[in-house]
PDB file of N, CA and C in Angstrom:
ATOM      1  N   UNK A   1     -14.986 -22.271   6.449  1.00  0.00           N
ATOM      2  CA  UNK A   1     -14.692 -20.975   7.041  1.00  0.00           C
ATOM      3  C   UNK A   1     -13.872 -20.128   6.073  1.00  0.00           C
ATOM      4  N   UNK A   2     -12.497 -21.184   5.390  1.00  0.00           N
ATOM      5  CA  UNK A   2     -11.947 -20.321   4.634  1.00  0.00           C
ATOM      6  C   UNK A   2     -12.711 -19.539   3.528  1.00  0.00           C
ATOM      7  N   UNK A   3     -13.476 -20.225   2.449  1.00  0.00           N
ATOM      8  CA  UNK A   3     -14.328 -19.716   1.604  1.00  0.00           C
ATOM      9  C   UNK A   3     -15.056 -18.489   1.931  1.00  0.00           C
ATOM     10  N   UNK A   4     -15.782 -19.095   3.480  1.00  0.00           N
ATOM     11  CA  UNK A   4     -16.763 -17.728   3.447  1.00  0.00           C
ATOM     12  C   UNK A   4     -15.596 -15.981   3.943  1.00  0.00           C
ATOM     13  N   UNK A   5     -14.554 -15.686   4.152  1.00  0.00           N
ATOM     14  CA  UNK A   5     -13.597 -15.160   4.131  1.00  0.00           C
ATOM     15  C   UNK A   5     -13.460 -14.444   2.526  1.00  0.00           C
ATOM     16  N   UNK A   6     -13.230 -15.322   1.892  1.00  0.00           N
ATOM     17  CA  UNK A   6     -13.184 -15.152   0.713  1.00  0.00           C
ATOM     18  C   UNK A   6     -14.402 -14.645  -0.328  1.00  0.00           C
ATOM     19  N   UNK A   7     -15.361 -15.142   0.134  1.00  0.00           N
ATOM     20  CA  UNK A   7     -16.604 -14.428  -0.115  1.00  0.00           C
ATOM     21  C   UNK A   7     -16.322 -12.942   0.108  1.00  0.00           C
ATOM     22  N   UNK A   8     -16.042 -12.558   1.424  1.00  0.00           N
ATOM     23  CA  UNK A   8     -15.884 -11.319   1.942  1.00  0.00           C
ATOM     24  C   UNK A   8     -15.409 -10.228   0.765  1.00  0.00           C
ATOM     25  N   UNK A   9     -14.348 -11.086   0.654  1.00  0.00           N
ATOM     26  CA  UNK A   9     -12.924 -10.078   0.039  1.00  0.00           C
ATOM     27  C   UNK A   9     -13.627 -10.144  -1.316  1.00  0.00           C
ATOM     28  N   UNK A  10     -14.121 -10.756  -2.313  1.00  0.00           N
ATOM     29  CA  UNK A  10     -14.962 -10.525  -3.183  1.00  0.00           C
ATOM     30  C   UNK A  10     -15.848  -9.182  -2.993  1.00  0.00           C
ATOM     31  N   UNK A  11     -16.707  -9.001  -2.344  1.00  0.00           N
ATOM     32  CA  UNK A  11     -17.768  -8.062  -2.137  1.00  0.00           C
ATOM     33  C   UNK A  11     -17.256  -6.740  -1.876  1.00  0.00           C
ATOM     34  N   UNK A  12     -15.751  -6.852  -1.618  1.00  0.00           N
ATOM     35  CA  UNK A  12     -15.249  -5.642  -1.076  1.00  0.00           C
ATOM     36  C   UNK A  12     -15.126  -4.374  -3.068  1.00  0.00           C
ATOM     37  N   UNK A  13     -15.281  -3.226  -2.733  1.00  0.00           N
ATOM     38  CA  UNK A  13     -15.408  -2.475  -4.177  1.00  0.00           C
ATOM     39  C   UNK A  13     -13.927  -2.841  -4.950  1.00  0.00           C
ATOM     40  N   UNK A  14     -14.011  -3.129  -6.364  1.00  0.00           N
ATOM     41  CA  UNK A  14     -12.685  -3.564  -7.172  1.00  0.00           C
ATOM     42  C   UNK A  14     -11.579  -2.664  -6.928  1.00  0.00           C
ATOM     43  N   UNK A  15     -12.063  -1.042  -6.075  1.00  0.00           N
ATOM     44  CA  UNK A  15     -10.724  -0.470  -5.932  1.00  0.00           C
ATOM     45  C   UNK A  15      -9.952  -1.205  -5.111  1.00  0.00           C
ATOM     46  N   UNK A  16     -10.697  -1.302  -3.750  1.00  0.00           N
ATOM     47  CA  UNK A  16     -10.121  -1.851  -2.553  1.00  0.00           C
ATOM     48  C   UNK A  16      -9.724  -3.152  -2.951  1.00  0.00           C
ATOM     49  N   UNK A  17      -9.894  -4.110  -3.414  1.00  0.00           N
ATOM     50  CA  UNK A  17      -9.683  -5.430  -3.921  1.00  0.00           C
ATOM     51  C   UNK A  17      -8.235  -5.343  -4.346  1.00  0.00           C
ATOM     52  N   UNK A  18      -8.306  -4.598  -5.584  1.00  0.00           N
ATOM     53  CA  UNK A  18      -7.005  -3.911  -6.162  1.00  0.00           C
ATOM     54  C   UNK A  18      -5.810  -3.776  -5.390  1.00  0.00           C
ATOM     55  N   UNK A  19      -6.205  -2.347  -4.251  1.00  0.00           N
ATOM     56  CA  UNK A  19      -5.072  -2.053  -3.579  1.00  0.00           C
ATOM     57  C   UNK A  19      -4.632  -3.334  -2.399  1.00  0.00           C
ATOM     58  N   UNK A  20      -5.521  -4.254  -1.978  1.00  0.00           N
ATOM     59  CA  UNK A  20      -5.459  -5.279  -1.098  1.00  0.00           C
ATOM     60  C   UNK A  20      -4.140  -6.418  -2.287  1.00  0.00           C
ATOM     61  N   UNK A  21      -4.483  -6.328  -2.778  1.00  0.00           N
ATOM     62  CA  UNK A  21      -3.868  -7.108  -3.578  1.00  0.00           C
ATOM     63  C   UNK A  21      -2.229  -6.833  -3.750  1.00  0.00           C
ATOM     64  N   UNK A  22      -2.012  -5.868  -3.708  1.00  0.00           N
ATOM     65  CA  UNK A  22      -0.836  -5.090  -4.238  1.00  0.00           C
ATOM     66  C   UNK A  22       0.269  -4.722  -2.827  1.00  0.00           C
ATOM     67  N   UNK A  23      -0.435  -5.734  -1.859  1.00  0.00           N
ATOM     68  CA  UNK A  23       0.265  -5.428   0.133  1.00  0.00           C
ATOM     69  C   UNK A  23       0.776  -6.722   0.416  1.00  0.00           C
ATOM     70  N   UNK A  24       1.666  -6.700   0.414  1.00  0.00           N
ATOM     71  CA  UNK A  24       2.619  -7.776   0.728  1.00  0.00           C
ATOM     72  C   UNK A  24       2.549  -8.094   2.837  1.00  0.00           C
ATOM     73  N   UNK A  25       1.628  -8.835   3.118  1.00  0.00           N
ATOM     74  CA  UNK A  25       0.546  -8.918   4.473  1.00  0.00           C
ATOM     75  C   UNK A  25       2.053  -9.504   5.050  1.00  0.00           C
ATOM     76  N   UNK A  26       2.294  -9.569   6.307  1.00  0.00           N
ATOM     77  CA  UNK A  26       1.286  -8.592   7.542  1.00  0.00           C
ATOM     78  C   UNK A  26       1.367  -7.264   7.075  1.00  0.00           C
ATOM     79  N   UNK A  27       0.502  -6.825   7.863  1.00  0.00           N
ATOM     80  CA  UNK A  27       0.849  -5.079   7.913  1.00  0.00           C
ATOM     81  C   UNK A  27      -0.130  -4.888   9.111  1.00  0.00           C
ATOM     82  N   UNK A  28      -0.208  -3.432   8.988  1.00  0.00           N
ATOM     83  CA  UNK A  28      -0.770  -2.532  10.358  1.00  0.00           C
ATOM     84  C   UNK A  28      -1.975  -1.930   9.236  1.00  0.00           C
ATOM     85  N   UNK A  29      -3.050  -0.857   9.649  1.00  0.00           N
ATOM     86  CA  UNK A  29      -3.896  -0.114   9.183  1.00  0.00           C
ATOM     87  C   UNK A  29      -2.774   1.057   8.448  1.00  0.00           C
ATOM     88  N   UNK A  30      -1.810   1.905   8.955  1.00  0.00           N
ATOM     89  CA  UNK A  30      -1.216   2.634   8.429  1.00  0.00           C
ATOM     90  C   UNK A  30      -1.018   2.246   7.411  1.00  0.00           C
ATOM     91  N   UNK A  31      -0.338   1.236   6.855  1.00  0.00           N
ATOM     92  CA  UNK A  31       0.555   0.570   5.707  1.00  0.00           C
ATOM     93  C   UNK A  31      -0.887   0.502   4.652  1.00  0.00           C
ATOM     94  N   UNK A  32      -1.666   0.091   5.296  1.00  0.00           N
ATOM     95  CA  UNK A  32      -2.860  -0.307   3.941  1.00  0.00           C
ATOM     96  C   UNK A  32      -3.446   1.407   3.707  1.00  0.00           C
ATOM     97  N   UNK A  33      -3.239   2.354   4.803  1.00  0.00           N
ATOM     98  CA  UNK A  33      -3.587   3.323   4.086  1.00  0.00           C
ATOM     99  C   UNK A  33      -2.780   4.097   3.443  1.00  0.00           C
ATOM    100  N   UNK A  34      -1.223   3.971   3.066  1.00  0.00           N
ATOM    101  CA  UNK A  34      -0.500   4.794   2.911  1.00  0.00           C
ATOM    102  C   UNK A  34      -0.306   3.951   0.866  1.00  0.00           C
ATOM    103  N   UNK A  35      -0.537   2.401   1.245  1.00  0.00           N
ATOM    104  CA  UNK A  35      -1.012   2.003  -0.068  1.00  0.00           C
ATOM    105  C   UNK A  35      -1.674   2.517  -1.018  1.00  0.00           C
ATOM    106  N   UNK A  36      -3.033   2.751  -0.385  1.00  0.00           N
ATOM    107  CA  UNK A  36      -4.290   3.122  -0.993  1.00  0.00           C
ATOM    108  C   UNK A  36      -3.630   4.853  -1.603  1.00  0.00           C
ATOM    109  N   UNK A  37      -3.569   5.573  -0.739  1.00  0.00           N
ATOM    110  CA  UNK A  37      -2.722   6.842  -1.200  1.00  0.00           C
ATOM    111  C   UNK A  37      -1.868   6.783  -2.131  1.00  0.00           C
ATOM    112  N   UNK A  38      -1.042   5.462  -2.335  1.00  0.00           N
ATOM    113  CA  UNK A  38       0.090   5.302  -3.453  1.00  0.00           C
ATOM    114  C   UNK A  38      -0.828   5.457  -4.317  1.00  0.00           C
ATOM    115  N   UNK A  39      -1.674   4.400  -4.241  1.00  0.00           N
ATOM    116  CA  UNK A  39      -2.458   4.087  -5.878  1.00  0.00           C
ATOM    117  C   UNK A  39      -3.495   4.997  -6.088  1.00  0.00           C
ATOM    118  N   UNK A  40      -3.405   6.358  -5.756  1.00  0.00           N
ATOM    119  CA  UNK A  40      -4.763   7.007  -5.875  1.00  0.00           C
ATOM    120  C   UNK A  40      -5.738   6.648  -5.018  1.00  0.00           C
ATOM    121  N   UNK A  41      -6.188   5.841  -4.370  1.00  0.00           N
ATOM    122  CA  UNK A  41      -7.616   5.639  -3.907  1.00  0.00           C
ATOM    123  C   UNK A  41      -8.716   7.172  -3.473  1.00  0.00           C
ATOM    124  N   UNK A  42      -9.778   6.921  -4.108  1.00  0.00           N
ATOM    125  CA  UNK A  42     -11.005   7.371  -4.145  1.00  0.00           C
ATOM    126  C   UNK A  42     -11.409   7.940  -2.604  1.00  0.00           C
ATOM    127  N   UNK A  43     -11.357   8.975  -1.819  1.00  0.00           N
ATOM    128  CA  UNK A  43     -11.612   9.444  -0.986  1.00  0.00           C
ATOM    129  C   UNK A  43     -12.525   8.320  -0.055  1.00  0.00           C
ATOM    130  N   UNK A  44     -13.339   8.051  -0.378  1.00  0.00           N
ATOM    131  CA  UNK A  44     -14.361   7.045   0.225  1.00  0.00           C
ATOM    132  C   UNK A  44     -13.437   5.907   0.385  1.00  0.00           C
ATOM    133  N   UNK A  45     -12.766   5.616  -0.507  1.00  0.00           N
ATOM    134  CA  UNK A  45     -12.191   4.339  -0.301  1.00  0.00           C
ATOM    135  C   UNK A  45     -11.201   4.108   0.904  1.00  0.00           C
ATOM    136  N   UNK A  46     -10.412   5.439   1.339  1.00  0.00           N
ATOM    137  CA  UNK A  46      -9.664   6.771   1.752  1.00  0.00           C
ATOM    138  C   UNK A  46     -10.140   6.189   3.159  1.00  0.00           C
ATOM    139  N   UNK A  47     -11.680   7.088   3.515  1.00  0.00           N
ATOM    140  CA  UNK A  47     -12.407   6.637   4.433  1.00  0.00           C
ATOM    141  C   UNK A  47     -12.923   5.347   5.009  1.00  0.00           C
ATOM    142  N   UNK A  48     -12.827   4.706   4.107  1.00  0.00           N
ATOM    143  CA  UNK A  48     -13.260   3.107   4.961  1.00  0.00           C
ATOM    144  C   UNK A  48     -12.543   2.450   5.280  1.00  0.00           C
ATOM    145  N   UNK A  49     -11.182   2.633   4.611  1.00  0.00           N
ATOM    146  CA  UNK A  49     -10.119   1.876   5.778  1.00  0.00           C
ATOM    147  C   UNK A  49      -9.504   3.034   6.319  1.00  0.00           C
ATOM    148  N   UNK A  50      -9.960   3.847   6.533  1.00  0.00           N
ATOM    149  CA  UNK A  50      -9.543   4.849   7.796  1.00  0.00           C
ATOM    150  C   UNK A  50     -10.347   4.021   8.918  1.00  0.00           C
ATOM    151  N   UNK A  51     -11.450   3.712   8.812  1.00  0.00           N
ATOM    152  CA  UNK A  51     -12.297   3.231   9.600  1.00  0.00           C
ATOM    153  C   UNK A  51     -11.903   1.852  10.525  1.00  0.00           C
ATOM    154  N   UNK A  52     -10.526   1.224   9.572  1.00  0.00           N
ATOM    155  CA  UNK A  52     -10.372  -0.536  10.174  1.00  0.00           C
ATOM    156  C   UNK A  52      -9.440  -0.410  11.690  1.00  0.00           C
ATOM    157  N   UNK A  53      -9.817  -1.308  12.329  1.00  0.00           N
ATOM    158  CA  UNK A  53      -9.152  -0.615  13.689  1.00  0.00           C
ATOM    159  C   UNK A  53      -7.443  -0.945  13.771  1.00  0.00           C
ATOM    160  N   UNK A  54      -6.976  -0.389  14.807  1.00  0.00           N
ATOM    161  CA  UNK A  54      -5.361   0.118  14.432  1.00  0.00           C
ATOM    162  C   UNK A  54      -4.360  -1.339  14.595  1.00  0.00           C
ATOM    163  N   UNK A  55      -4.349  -1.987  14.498  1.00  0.00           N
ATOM    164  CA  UNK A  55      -3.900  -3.452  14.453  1.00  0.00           C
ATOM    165  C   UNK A  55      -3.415  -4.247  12.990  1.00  0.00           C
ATOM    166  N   UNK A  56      -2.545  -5.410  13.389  1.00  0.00           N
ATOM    167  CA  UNK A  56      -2.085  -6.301  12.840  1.00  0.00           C
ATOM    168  C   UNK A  56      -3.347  -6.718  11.759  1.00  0.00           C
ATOM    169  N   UNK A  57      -2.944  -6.704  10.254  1.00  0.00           N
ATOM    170  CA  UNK A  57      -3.140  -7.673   9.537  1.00  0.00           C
ATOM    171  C   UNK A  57      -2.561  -8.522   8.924  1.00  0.00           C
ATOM    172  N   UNK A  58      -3.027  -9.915   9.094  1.00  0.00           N
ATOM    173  CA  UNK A  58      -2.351 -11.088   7.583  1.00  0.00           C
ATOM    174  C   UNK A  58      -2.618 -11.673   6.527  1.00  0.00           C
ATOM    175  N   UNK A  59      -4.011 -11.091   6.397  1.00  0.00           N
ATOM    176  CA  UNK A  59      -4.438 -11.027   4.820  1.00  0.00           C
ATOM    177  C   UNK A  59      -5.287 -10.601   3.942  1.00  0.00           C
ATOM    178  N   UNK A  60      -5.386  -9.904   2.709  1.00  0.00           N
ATOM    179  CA  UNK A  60      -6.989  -9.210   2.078  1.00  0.00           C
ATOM    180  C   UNK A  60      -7.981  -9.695   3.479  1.00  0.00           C
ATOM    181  N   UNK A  61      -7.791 -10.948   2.954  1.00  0.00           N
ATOM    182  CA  UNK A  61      -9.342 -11.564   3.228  1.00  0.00           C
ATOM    183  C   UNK A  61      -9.618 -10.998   5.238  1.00  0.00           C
ATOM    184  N   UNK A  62      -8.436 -11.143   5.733  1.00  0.00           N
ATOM    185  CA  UNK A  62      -8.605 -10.666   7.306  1.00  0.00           C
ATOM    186  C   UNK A  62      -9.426  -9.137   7.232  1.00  0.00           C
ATOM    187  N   UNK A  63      -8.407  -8.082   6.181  1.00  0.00           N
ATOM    188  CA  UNK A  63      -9.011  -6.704   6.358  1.00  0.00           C
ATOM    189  C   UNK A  63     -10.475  -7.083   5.650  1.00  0.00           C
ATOM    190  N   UNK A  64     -10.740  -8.090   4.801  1.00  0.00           N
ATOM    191  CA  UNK A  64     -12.195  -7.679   4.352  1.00  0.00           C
ATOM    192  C   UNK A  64     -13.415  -7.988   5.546  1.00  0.00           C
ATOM    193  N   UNK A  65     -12.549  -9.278   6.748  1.00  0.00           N
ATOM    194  CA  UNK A  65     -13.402  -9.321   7.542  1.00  0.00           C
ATOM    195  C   UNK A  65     -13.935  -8.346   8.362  1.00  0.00           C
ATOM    196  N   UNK A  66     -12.768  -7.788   8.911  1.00  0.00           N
ATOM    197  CA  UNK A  66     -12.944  -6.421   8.922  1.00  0.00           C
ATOM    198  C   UNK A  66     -13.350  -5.474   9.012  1.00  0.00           C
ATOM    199  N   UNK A  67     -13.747  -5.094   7.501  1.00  0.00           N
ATOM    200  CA  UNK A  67     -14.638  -3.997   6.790  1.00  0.00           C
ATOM    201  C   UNK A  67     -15.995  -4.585   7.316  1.00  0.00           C
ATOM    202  N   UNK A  68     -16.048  -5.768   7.025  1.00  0.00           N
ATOM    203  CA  UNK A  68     -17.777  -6.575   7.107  1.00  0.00           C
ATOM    204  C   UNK A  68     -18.358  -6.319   8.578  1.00  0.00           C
ATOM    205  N   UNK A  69     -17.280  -6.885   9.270  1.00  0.00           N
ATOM    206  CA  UNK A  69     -17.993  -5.992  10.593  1.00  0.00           C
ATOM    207  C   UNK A  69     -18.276  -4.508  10.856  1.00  0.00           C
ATOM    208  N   UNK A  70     -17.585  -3.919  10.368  1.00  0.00           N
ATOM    209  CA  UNK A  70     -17.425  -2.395  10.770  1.00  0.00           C
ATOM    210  C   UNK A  70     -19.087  -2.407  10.210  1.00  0.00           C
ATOM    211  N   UNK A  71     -19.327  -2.405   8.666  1.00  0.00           N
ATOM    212  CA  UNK A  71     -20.507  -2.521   8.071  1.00  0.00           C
ATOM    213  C   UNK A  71     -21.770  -2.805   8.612  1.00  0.00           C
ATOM    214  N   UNK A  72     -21.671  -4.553   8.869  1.00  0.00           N
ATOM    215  CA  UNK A  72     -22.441  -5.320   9.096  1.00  0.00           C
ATOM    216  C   UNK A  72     -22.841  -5.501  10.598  1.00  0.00           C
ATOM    217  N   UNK A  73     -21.642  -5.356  11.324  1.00  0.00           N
ATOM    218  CA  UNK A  73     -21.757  -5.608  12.416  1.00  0.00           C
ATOM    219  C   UNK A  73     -22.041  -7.120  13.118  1.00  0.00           C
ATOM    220  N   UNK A  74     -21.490  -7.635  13.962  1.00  0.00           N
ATOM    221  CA  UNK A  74     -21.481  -9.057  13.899  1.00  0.00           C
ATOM    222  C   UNK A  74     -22.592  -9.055  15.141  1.00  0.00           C
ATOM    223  N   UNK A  75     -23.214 -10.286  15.053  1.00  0.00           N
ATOM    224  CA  UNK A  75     -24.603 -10.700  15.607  1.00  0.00           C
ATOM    225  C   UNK A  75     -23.923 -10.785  16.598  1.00  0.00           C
ATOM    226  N   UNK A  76     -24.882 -10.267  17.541  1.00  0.00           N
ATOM    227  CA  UNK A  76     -25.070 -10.508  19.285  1.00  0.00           C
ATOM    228  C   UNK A  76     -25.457 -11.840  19.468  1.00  0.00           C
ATOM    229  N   UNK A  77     -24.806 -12.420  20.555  1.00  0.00           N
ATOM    230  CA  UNK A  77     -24.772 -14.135  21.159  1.00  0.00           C
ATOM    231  C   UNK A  77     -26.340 -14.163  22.122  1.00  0.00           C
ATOM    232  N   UNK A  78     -27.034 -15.030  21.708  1.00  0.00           N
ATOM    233  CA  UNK A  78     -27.824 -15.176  23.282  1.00  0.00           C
ATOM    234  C   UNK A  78     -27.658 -15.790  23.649  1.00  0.00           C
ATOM    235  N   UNK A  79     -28.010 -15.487  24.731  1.00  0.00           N
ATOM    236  CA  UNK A  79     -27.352 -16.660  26.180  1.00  0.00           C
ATOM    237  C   UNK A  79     -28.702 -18.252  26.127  1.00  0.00           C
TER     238      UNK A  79
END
């Protein structure tokens, strides 16, 4: 489980990787965006964690899960 997590946070763009890196976790969505603003981030970049919902994080790899859903969207269960 841990790995595939880590997979995640790989795939995420080297900006975001970057600024993930540089957040001393937990944090909230504010904190990772007020980061990204420190370091410059790229408008888009700006926008996609505008996008992560307003809650607790504890690590890259949590916000990359994250992102992957927002993206990907996680598979529907059948019954």
């Amino acid at each position: 489980m841990e790995t595939e997590s880590k997979s995640k946070f790989t795939e995420l763009p080297m900006e975001t990787q970057e600024i993930l890196k540089n957040i001393d976790f937990p944090v909230k969505r504010h904190d990772i965006i007020e980061q990204a603003r420190k370091s410059e981030a790229t408008p888009d970049i700006l926008r996609e964690l505008g996008m992560l919902p307003d809650r607790q994080y504890n690590s890259a790899e949590d916000v990359a899960e994250e992102l992957h859903r927002i993206y990907i969207g996680t598979p529907s269960k059948k019954a």
